[in-house]
Protein backbone atom coordinates (compact mmCIF):
# COMPACT_ATOMS: atom_id res chain seq x y z
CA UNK A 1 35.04 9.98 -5.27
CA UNK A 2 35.14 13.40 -4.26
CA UNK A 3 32.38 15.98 -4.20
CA UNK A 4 32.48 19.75 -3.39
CA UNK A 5 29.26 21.09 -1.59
CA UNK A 6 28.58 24.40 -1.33
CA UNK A 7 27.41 24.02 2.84
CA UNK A 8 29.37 23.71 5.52
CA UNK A 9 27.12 21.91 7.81
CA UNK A 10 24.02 19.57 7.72
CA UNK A 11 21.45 20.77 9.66
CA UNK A 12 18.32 18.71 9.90
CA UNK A 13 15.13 20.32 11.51
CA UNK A 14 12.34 18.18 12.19
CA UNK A 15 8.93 20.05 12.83
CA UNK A 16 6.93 19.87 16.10
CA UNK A 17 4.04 19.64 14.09
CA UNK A 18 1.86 16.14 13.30
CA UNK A 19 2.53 14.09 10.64
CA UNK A 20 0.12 15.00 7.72
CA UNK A 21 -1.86 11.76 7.48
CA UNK A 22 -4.96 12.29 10.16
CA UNK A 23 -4.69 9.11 12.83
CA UNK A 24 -8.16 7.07 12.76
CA UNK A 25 -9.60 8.33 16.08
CA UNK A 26 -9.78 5.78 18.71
CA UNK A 27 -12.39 4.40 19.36
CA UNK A 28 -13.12 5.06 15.88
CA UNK A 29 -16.73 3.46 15.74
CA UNK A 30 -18.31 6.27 17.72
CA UNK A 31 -17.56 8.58 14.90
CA UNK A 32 -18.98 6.34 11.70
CA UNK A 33 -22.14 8.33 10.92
CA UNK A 34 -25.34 6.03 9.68
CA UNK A 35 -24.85 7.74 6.53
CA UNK A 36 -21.17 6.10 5.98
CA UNK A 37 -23.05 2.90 6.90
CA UNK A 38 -24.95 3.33 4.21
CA UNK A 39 -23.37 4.62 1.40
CA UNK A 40 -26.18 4.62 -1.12
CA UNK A 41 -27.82 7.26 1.32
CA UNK A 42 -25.63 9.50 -0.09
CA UNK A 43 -25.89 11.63 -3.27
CA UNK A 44 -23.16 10.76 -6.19
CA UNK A 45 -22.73 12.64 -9.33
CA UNK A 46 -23.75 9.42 -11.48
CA UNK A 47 -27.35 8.99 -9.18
CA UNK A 48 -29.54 9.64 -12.33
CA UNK A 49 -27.80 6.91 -14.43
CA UNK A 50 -28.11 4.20 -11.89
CA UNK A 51 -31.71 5.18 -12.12
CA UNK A 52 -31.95 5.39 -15.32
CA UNK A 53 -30.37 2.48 -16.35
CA UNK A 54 -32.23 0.27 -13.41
CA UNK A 55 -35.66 1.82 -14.95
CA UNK A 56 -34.98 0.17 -18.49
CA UNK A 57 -33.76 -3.15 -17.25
CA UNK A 58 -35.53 -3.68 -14.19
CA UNK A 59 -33.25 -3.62 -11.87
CA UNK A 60 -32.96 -1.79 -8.45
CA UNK A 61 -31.38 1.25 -8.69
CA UNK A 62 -30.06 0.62 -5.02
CA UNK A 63 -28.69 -2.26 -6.30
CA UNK A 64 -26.65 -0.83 -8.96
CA UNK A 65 -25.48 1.97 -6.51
CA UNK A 66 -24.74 -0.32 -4.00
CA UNK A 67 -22.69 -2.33 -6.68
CA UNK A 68 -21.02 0.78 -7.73
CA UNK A 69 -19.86 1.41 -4.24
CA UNK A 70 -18.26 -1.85 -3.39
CA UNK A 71 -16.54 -2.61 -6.69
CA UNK A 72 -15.05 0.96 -7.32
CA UNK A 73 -16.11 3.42 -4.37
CA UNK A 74 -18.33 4.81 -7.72
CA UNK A 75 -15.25 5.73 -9.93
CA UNK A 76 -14.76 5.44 -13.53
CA UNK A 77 -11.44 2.76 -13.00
CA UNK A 78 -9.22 1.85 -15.41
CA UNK A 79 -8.15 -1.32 -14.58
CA UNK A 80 -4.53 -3.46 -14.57
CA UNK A 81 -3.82 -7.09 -14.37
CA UNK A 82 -2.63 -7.51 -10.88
CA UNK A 83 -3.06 -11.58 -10.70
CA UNK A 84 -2.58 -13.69 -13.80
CA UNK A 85 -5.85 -15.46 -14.53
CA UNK A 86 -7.49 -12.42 -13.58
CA UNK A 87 -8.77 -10.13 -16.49
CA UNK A 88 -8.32 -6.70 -15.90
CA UNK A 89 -11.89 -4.91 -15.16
CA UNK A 90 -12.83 -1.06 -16.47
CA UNK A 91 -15.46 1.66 -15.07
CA UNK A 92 -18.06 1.94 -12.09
CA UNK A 93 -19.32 -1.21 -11.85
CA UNK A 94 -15.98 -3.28 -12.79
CA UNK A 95 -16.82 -4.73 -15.85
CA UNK A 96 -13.91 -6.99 -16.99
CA UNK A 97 -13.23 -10.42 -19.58
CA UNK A 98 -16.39 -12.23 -20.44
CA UNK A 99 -18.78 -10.41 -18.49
CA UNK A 100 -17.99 -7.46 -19.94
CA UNK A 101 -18.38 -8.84 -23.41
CA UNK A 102 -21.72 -10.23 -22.45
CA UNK A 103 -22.99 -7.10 -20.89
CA UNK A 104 -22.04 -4.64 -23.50
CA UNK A 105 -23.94 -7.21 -25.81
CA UNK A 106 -26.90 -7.34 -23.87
CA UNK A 107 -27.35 -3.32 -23.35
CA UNK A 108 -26.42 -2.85 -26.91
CA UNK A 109 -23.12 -0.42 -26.34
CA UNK A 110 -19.66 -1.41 -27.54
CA UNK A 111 -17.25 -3.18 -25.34
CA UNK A 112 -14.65 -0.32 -25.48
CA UNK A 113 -17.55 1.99 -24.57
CA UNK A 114 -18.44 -0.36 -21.89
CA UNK A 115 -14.87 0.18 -20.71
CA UNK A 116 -14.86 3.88 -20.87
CA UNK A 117 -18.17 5.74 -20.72
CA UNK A 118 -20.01 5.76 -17.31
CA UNK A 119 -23.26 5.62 -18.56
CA UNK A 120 -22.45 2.80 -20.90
CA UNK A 121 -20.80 1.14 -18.47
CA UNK A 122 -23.64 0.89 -15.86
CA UNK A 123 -26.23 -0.09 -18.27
CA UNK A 124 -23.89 -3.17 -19.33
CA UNK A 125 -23.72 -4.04 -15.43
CA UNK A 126 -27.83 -3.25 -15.36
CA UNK A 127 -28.51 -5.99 -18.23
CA UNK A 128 -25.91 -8.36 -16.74
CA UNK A 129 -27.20 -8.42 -13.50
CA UNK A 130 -30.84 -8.82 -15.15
CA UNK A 131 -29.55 -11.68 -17.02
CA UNK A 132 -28.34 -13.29 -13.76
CA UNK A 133 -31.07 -13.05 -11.86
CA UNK A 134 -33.55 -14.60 -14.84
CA UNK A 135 -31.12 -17.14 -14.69
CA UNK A 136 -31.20 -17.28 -11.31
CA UNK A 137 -35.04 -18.04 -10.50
CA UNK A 138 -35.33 -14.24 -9.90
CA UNK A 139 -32.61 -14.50 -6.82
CA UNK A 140 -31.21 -10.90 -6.95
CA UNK A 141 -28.53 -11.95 -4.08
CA UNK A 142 -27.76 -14.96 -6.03
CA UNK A 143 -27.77 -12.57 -8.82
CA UNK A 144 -25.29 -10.00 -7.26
CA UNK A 145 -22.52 -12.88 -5.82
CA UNK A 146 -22.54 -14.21 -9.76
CA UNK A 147 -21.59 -10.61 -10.71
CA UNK A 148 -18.95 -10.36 -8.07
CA UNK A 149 -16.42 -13.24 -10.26
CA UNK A 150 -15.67 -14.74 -6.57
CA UNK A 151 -15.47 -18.52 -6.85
CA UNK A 152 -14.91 -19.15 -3.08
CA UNK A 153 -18.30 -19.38 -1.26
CA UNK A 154 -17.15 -17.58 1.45
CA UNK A 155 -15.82 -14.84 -0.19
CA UNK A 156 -19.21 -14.75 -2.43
CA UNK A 157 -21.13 -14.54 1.12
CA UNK A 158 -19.02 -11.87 2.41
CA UNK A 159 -19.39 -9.91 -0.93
CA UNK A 160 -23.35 -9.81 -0.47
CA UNK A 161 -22.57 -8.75 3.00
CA UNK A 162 -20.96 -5.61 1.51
CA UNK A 163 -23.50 -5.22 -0.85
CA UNK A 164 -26.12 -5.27 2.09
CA UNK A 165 -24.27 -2.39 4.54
CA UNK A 166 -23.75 -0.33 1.13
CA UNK A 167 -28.07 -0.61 0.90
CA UNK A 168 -28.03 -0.10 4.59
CA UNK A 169 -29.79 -2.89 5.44
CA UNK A 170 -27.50 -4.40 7.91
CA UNK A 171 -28.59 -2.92 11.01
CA UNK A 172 -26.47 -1.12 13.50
CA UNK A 173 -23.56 -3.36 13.61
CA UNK A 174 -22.95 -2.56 10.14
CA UNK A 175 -21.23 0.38 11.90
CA UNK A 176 -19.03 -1.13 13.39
CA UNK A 177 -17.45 -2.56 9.80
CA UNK A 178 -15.32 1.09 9.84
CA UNK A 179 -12.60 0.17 12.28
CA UNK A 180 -11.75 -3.12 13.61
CA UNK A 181 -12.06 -4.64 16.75
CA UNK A 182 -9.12 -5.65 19.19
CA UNK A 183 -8.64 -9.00 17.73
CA UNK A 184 -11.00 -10.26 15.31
CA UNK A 185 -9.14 -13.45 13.96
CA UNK A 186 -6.59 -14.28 16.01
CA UNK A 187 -3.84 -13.27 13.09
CA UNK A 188 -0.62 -14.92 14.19
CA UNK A 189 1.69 -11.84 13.07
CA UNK A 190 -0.75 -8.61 13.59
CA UNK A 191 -3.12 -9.10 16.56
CA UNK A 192 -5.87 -6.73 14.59
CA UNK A 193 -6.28 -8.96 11.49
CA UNK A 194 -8.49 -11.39 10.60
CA UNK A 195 -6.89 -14.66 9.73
CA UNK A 196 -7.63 -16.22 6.59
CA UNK A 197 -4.47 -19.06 5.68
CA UNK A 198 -4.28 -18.99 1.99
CA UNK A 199 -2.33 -22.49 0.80
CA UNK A 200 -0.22 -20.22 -1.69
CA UNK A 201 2.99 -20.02 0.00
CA UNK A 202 6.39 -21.72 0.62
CA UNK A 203 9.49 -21.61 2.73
CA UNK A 204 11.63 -18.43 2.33
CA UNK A 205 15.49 -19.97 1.29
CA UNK A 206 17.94 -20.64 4.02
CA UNK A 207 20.89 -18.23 3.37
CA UNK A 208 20.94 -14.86 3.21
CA UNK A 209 18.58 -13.95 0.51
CA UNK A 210 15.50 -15.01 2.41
CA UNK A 211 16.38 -12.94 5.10
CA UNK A 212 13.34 -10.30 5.13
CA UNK A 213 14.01 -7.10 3.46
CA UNK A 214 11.83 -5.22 1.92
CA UNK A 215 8.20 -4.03 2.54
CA UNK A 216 6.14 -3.94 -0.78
CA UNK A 217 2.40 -2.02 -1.45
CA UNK A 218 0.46 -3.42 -4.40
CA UNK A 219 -3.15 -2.56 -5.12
CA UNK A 220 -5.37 -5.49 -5.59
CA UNK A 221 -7.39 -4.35 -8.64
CA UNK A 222 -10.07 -5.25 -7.13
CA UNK A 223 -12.70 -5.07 -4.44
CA UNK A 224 -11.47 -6.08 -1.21
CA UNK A 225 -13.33 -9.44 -0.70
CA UNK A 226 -12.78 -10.54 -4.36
CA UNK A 227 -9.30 -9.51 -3.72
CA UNK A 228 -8.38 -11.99 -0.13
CA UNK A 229 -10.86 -14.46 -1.92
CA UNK A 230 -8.78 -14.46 -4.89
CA UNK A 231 -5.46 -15.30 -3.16
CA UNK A 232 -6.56 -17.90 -0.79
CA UNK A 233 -7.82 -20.23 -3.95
CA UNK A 234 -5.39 -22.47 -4.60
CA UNK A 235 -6.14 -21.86 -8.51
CA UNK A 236 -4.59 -18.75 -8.33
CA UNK A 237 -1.57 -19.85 -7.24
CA UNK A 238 -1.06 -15.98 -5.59
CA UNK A 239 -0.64 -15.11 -2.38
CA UNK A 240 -0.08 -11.52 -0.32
CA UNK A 241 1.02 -11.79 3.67
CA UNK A 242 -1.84 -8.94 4.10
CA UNK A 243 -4.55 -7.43 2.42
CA UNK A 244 -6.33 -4.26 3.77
CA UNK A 245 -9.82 -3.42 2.99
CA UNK A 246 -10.91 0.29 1.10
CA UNK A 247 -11.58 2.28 4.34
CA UNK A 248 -9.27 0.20 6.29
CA UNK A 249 -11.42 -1.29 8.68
CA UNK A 250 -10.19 -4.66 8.14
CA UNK A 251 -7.19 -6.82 7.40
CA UNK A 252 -6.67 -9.69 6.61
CA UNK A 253 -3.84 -12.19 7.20
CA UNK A 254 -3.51 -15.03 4.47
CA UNK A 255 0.61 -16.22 5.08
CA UNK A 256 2.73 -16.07 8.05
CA UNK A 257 5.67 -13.13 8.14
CA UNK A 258 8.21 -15.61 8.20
CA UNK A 259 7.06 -17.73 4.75
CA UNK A 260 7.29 -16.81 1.39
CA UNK A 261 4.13 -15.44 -0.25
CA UNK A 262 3.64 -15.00 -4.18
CA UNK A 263 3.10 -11.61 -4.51
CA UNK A 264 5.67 -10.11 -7.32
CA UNK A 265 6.60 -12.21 -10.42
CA UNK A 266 9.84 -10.38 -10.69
CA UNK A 267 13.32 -10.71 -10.13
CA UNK A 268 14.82 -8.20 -7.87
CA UNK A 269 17.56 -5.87 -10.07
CA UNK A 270 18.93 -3.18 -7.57
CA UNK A 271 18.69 -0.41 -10.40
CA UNK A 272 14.97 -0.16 -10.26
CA UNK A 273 15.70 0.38 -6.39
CA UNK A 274 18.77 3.55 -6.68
CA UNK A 275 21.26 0.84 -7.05
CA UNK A 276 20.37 -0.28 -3.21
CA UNK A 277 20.74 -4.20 -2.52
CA UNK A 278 22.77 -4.67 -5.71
CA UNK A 279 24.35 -8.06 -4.33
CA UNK A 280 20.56 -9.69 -4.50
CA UNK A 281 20.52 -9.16 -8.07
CA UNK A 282 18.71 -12.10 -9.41
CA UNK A 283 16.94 -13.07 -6.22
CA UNK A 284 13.96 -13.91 -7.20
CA UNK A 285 11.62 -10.96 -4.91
CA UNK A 286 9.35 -12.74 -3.28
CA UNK A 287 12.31 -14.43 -1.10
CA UNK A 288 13.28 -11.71 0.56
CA UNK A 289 9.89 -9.57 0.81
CA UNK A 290 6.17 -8.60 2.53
CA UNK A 291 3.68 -8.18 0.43
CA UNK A 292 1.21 -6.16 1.24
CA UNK A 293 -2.23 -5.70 -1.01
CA UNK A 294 -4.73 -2.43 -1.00
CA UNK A 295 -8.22 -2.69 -2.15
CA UNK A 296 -8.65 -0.67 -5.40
CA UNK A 297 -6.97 0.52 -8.02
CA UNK A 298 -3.65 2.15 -9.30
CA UNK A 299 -5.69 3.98 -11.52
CA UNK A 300 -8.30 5.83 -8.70
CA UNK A 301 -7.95 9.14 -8.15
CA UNK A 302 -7.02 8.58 -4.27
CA UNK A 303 -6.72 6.43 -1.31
CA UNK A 304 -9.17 6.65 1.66
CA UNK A 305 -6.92 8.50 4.83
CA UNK A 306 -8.22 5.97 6.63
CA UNK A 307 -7.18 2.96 4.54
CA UNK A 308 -3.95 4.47 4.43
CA UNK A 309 -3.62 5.24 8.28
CA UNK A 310 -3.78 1.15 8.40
CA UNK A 311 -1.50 0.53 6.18
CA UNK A 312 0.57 2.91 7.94
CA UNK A 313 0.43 1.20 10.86
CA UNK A 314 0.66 -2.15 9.93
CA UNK A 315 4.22 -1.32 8.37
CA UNK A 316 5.22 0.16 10.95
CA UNK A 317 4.28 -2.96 12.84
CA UNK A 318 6.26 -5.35 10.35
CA UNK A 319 9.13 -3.16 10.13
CA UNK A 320 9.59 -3.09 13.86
CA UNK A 321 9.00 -6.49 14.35
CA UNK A 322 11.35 -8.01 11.60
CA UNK A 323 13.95 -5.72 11.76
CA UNK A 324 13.48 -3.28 8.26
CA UNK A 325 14.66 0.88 8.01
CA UNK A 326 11.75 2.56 7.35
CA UNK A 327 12.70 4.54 4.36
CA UNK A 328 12.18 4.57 0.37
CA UNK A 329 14.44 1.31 -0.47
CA UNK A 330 13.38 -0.37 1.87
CA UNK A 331 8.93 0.69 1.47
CA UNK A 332 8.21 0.46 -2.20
CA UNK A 333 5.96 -0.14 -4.52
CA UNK A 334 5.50 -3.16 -6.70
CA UNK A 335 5.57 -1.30 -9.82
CA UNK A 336 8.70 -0.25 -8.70
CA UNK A 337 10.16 -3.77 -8.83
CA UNK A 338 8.16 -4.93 -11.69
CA UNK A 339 7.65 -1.91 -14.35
CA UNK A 340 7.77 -4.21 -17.29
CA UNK A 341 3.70 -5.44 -16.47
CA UNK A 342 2.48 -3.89 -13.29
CA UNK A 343 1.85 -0.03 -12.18
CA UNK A 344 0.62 -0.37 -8.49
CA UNK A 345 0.17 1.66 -6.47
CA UNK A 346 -0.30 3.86 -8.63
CA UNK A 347 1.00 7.35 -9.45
CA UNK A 348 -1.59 8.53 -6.81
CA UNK A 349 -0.52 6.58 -3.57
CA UNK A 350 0.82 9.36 -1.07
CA UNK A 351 4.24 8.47 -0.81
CA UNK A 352 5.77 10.82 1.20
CA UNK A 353 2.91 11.72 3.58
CA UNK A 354 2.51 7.79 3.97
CA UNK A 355 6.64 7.28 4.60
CA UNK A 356 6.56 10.06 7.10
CA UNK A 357 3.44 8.24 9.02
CA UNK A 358 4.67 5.02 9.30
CA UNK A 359 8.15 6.27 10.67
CA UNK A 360 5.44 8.67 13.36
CA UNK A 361 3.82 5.64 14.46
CA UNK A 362 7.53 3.81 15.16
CA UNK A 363 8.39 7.38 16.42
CA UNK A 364 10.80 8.57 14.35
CA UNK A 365 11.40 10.19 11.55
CA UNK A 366 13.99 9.27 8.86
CA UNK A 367 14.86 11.89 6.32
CA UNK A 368 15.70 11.86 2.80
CA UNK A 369 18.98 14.00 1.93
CA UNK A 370 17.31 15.21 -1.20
CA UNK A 371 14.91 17.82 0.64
CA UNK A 372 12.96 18.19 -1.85
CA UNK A 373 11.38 14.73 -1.33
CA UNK A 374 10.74 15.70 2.54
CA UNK A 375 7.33 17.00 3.70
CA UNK A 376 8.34 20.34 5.13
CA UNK A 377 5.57 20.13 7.34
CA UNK A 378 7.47 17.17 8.95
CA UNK A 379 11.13 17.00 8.50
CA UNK A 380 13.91 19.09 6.11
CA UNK A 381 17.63 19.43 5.51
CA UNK A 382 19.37 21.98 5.01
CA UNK A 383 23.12 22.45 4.21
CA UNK A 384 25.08 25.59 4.81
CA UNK A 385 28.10 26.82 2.41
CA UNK A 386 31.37 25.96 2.30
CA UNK A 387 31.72 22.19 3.60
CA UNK A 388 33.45 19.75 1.71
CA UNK A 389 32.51 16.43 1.49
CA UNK A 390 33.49 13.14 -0.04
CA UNK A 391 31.26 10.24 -1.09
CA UNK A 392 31.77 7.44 1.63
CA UNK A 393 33.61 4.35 0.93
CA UNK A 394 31.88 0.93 0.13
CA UNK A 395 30.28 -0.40 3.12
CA UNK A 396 30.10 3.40 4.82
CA UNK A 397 27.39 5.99 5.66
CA UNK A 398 26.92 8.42 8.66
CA UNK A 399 23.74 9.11 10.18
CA UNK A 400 22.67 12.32 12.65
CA UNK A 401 20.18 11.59 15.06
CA UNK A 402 18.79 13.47 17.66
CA UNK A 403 15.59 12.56 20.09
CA UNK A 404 13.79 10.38 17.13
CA UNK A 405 15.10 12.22 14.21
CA UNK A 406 17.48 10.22 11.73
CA UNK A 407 19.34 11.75 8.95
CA UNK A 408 21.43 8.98 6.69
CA UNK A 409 23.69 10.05 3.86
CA UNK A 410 26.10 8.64 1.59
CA UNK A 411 28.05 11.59 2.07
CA UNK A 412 30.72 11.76 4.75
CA UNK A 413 31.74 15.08 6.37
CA UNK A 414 35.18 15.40 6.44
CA UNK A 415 34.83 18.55 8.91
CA UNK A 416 31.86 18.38 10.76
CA UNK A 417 32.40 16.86 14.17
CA UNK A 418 30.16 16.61 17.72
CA UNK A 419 27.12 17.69 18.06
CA UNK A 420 25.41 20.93 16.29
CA UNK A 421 23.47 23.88 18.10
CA UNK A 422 20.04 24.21 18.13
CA UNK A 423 19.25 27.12 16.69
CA UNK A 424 15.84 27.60 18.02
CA UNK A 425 13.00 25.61 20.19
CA UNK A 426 10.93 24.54 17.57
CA UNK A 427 13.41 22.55 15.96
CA UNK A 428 15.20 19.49 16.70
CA UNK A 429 19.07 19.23 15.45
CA UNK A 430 21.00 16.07 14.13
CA UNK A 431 24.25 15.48 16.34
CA UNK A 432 26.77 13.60 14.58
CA UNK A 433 26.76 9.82 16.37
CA UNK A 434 28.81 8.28 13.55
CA UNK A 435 30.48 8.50 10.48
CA UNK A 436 32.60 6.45 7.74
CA UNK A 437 31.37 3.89 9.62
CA UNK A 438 32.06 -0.24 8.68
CA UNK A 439 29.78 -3.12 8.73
CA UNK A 440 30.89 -6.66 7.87
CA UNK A 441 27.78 -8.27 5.96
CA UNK A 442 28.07 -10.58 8.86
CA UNK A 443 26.90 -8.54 11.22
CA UNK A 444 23.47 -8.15 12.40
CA UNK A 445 21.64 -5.04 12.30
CA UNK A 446 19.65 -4.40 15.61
CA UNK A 447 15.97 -4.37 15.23
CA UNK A 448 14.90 -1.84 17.98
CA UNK A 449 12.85 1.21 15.92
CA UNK A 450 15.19 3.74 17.27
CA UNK A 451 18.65 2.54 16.29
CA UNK A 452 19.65 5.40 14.11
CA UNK A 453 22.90 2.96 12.72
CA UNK A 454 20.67 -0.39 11.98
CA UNK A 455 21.27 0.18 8.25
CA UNK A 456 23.95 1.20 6.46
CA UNK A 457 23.43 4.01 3.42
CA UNK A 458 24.29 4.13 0.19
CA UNK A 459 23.07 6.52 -2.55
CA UNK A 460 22.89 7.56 -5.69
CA UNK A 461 21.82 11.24 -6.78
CA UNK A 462 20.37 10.40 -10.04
CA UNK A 463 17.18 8.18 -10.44
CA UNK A 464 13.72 8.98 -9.77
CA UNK A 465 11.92 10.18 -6.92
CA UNK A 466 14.88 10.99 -5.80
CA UNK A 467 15.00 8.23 -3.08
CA UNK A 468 18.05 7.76 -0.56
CA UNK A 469 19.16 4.50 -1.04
CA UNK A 470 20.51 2.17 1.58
CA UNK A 471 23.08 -0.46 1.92
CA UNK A 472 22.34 -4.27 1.92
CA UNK A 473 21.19 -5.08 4.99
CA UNK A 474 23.06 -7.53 6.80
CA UNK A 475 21.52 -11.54 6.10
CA UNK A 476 22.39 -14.18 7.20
């Protein structure tokens, strides 16, 4: 096919400026105030219902708050199913299946208004976790791990724990929760993790399609230890290779990289994905795959920068180490693969920001030939009058590169040649370092970061999000 563009050359300018997601600081717990330590310190627009609603059932108000905080970070969610078995759970507090029912009974409010009204919704939580605790001997902890849903005693136990540095009543190594240290479980695949070997796995397949792929974000719908508590019971019969907590001070590890976690009940169709990968049509996603969960919700407002600075920097860690482009076929989000039942991330999640970081962090930056899905502040493209080019044959794509910077297109110049100028110091310039290029699917990308060639490109201009869309990497 042949297309007519109106420029003559492709200039790509990459900014000297940093990428727009702040880094955590290093060493970051230096900088965690006693008031993050202690969230229920701090004032929150809904501080008068939580004590209003703990004055007419007895309950702590501190308790509620603190509640509040871990379930939702104290926002009115509107909840998906993210696990089967797992009932979707609405408002503040994370009201959700039966306890919701029994909670809106209790406080007298309707269930849908104990899904959508604040107020309503905290009162439910108040006379459910005054219910509990009756029931309970008067045992408010007891109390607050029955209101948490977590089955698993550990994850229970490390629920309270959250509960308890929310009240601020862990002392000053509650601090230290914020960032993590060097090596806190001895993670097999990502030194910083904690290790927690969920039995929910299996063996990737043998040929090609369990070659890994594909990088993909969910959000657990969920609180973080319900959420890595959740996936390590073997009743769930789900699994994630990572989850990563709200602020993203911890991670943990449940499956090994190389084995096949159950994190995406869907079968991978290449038009969902700008028709990149079409030959694993069929292949059932998880083969192929890293799953990574979030703590909260495809429905909050926003992710912490923090959270998403380790995410960022965990994908850059997988993508490095198992050999994956770092671009938007190749990062995506579950919903993405799976529209038919499941959202996450979210229409929230900072895609671009977030792409842009985790190519920083593997020091480079990969840009989209669609500029409008480029953060100026970062990288652009820019295409001057008068060039012709044609689409690139099957198995084809050029790429300009210079220093860090990657440009890949499905669009081959059929003038350009050697390098372009730099028009001034600010800005760094693409040089043409290949074009039209051939792969045989037998051959095996390299899996250094920096190779600007290590996959081939294909696109599509139509399709949302506007995405450049990459060839099938090579497998085995």
């Amino acid at each position: 096919m042949t297309t007519r563009l109106k420029p003559a050359l492709i200039v790509l300018v990459a900014a000297c400026r940093a990428a727009p997601v702040e880094s955590c600081p290093s060493p970051r717990v230096a900088g965690i105030s006693a008031e993050r330590a202690a969230p229920v310190a701090r004032p929150s627009p809904l501080d008068s219902v939580f004590q209003a609603a703990g004055t007419e059932f007895d309950v702590s108000p501190g308790l509620l708050k603190a509640i509040g905080w871990v379930e939702t970070r104290w926002q009115m969610v509107e909840g998906r199913e993210e696990f089967a078995g797992r009932p979707p759970v609405f408002g503040v507090m994370a009201l959700g299946g039966t306890a919701l029912e029994r909670g809106a009974a209790l406080a007298g409010v309707s269930v849908e208004a104990g899904r959508r009204d604040a107020a309503a919704n905290i009162r439910a939580a108040a006379a459910l976790l005054r219910a509990y605790a009756a029931e309970a001997g008067g045992d408010w902890d007891a109390a607050a791990a029955r209101f948490s849903g977590i089955d698993l005693p550990a994850g229970r136990a490390a629920y309270t724990r959250a509960i308890t540095q929310a009240r601020g009543r862990a002392g000053p190594a509650a601090a230290a929760a914020g960032c993590p240290p060097p090596n806190p479980g001895g993670a097999p695949d990502y030194a910083p993790a904690v290790w927690r070997a969920s039995p929910n796995f299996n063996q990737r397949p043998a040929d090609q399609t369990g070659t890994l792929h594909m990088v993909i974000i969910h959000t657990c719908e969920s609180d973080y230890p319900s959420c890595w508590s959740w996936l390590v019971n073997p009743a769930s019969q789900a699994s994630a290779h990572y989850v990563i907590d709200e602020e993203g001070g911890e991670i943990s590890q449940l499956v090994r990289e190389p084995d096949r976690a159950w994190h995406i009940a869907a079968l991978y169709d290449c038009a969902l994905n700008r028709r990149h990968d079409c030959g694993l049509n069929g292949v059932q996603s998880n083969d192929f795959t890293v799953g990574i969960e979030h703590a909260g919700f495809a429905s909050q407002a926003g992710f912490p920068a923090s959270q998403i600075e380790a995410s960022a920097t965990l994908v850059c860690d997988v993508t490095r180490d198992r050999g994956i482009p770092r671009d938007w076929q190749h990062i995506v989000g579950h919903g993405q693969l799976q529209p038919a039942n499941r959202t996450d991330p979210g229409p929230n999640w900072p895609w671009i920001p977030y792409l842009h970081r985790v190519q920083a962090l593997c020091g480079e930056v990969v840009v989209d030939d669609s500029a409008q899905f480029n953060d100026p502040a970062v990288a652009m493209v820019s295409v001057p009058a008068a060039w012709t080019a044609r689409r690139c044959a099957a198995r084809s794509w050029w790429t300009t590169r210079r220093s860090s910077t990657i440009l890949r297109s499905p669009w081959c110049p059929s003038q350009l040649r050697g390098p372009l100028p730099t028009p001034r110091p600010i800005t760094t310039v693409g040089a043409i370092v290949g074009h039209s290029h051939s792969r045989r699917r037998g051959t095996a990308p390299s899996s250094r970061s920096s190779s600007p060639q290590r996959a081939p490109t294909r696109s599509t201009p139509a399709g949302p999000a506007g995405r450049t869309a990459h060839r099938r990497r090579s497998m085995r």
